[in-house]
C-alpha atoms as a PDB file:
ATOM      1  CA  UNK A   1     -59.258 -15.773-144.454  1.00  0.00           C
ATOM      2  CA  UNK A   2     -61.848 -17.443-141.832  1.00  0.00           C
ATOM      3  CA  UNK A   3     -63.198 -15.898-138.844  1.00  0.00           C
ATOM      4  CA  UNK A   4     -64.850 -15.565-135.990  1.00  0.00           C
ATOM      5  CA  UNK A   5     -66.413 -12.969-133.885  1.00  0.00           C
ATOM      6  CA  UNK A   6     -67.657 -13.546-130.510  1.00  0.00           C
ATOM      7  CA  UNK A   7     -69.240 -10.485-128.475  1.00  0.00           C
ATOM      8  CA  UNK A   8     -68.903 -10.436-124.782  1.00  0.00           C
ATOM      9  CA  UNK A   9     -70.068  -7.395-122.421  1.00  0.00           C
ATOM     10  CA  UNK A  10     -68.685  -8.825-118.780  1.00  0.00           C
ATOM     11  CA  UNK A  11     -70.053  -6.556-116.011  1.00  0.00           C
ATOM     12  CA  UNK A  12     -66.123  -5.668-115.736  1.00  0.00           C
ATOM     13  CA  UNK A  13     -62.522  -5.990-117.353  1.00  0.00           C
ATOM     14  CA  UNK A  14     -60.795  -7.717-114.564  1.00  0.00           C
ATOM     15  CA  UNK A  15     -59.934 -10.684-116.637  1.00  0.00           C
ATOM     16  CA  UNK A  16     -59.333  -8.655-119.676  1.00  0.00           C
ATOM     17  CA  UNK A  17     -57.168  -6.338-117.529  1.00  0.00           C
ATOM     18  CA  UNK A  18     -55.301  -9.255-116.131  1.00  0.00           C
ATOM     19  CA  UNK A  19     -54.767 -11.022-119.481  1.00  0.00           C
ATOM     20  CA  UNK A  20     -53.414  -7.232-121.324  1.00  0.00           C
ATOM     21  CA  UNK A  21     -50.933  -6.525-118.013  1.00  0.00           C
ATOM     22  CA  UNK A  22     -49.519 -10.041-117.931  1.00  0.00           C
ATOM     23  CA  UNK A  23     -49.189 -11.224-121.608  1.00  0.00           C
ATOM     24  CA  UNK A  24     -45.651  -9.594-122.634  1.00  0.00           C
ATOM     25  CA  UNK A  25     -44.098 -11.083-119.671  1.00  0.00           C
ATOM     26  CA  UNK A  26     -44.738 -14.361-121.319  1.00  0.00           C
ATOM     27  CA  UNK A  27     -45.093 -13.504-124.921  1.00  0.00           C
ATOM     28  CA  UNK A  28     -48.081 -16.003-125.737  1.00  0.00           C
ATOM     29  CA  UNK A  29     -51.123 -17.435-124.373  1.00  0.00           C
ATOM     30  CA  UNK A  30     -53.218 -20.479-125.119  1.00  0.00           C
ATOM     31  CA  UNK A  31     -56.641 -21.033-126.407  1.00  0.00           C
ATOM     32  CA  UNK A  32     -58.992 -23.450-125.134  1.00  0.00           C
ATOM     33  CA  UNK A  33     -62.330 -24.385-126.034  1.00  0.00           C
ATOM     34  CA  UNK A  34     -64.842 -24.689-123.127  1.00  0.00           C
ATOM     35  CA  UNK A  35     -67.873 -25.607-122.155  1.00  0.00           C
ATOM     36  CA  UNK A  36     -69.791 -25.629-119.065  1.00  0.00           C
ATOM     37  CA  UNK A  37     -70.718 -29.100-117.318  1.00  0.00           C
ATOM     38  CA  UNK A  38     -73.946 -28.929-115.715  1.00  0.00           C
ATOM     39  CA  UNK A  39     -72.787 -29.054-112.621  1.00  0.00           C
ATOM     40  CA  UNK A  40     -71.553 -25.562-113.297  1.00  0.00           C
ATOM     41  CA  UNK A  41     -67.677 -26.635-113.590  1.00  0.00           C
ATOM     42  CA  UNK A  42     -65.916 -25.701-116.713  1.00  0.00           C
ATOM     43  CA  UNK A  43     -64.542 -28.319-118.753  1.00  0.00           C
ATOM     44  CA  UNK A  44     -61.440 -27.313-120.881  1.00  0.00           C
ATOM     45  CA  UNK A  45     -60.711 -29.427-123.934  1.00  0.00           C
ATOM     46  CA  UNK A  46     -56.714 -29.382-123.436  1.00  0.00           C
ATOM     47  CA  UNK A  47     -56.369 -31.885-126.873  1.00  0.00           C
ATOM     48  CA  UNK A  48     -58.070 -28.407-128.872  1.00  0.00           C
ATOM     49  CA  UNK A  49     -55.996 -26.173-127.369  1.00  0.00           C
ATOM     50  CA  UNK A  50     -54.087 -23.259-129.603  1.00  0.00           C
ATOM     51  CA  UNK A  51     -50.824 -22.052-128.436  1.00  0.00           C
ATOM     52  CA  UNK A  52     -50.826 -18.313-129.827  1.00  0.00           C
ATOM     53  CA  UNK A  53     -47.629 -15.682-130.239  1.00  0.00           C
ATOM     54  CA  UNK A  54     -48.992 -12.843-131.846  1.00  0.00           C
ATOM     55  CA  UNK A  55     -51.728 -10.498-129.905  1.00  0.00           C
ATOM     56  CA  UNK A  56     -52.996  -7.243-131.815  1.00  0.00           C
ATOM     57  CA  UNK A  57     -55.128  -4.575-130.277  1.00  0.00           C
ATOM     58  CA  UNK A  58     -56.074  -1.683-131.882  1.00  0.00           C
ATOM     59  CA  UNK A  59     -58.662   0.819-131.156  1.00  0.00           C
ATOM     60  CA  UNK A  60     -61.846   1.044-133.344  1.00  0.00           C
ATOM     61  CA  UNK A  61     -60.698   4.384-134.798  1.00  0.00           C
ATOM     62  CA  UNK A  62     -57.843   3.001-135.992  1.00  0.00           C
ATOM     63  CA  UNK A  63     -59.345   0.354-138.083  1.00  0.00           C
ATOM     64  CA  UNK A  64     -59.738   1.032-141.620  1.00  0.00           C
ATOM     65  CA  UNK A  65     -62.286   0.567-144.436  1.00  0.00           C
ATOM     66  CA  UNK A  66     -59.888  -2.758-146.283  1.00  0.00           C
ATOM     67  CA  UNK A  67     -58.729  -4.494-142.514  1.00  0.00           C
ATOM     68  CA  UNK A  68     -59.927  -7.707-141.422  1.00  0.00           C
ATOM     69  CA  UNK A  69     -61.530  -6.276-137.840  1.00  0.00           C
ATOM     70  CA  UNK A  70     -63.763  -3.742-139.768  1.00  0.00           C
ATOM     71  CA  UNK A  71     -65.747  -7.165-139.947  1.00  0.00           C
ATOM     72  CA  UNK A  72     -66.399  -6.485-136.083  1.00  0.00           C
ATOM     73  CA  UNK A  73     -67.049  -2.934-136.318  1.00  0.00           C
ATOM     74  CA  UNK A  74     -69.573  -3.773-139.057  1.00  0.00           C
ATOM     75  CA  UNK A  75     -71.325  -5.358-136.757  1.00  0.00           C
ATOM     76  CA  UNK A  76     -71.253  -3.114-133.898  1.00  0.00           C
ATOM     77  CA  UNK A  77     -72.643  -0.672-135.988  1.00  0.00           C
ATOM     78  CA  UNK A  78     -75.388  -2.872-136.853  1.00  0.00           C
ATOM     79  CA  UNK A  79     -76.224  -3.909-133.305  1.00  0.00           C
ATOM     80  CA  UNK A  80     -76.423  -0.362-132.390  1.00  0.00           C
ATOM     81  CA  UNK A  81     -79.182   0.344-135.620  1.00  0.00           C
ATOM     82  CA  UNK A  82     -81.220  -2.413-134.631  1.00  0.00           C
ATOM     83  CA  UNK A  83     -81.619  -2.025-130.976  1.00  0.00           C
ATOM     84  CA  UNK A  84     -80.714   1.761-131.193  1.00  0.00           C
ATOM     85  CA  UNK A  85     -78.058   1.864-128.572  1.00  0.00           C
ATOM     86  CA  UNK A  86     -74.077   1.312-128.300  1.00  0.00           C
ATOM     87  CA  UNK A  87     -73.548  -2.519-127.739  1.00  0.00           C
END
C-alpha cells in the first residue's frame, strides 16, 4: 500500500482544531495540492483535488507493531535519535 508522510510542527493547532471540531458535521473533506505563488498567494490545483470520507486518528500508543502508521512513529523515533530531542 503507498504512502506518504509529511511532518508539520505549526506554532499552534488552530487549523487542526478547526478541521477535528467541524469534520463530522459534514462527514468528508477534500484534498488539494498547493503551492505557493511567489507573490505569496496560494494556488490550489482544484483539477487534483481528492474528495475523502473516511478520517482515522489514533493516538501513538495505540498504534501497533503490524499497522500502517507505525511507518510514522518509526520515524519519529528516528528524528528524536538523531537530533536527540522529541520532534
Amino acid at each position: 500500500m503507498p504512502s506518504r508522510l509529511k511532518l508539520l510542527e505549526p506554532a499552534a493547532d488552530t487549523n487542526l482544531r478547526f478541521f477535528l471540531d467541524n469534520y463530522p458535521a459534514g462527514g468528508s473533506f477534500i484534498l488539494v495540492p498547493t503551492y505557493v505563488k511567489e507573490n505569496g498567494e496560494p494556488d490550489l490545483m482544484m483539477d487534483l483535488a481528492i474528495l475523502k470520507h473516511d478520517l482515522s486518528i489514533r493516538r501513538v500508543a495505540d498504534i501497533g507493531k503490524s499497522d500502517l502508521e507505525i511507518i510514522g512513529v518509526q520515524l519519529l523515533e528516528q528524528m528524536e535519535a538523531r537530533d536527540g530531542s522529541p520532534p
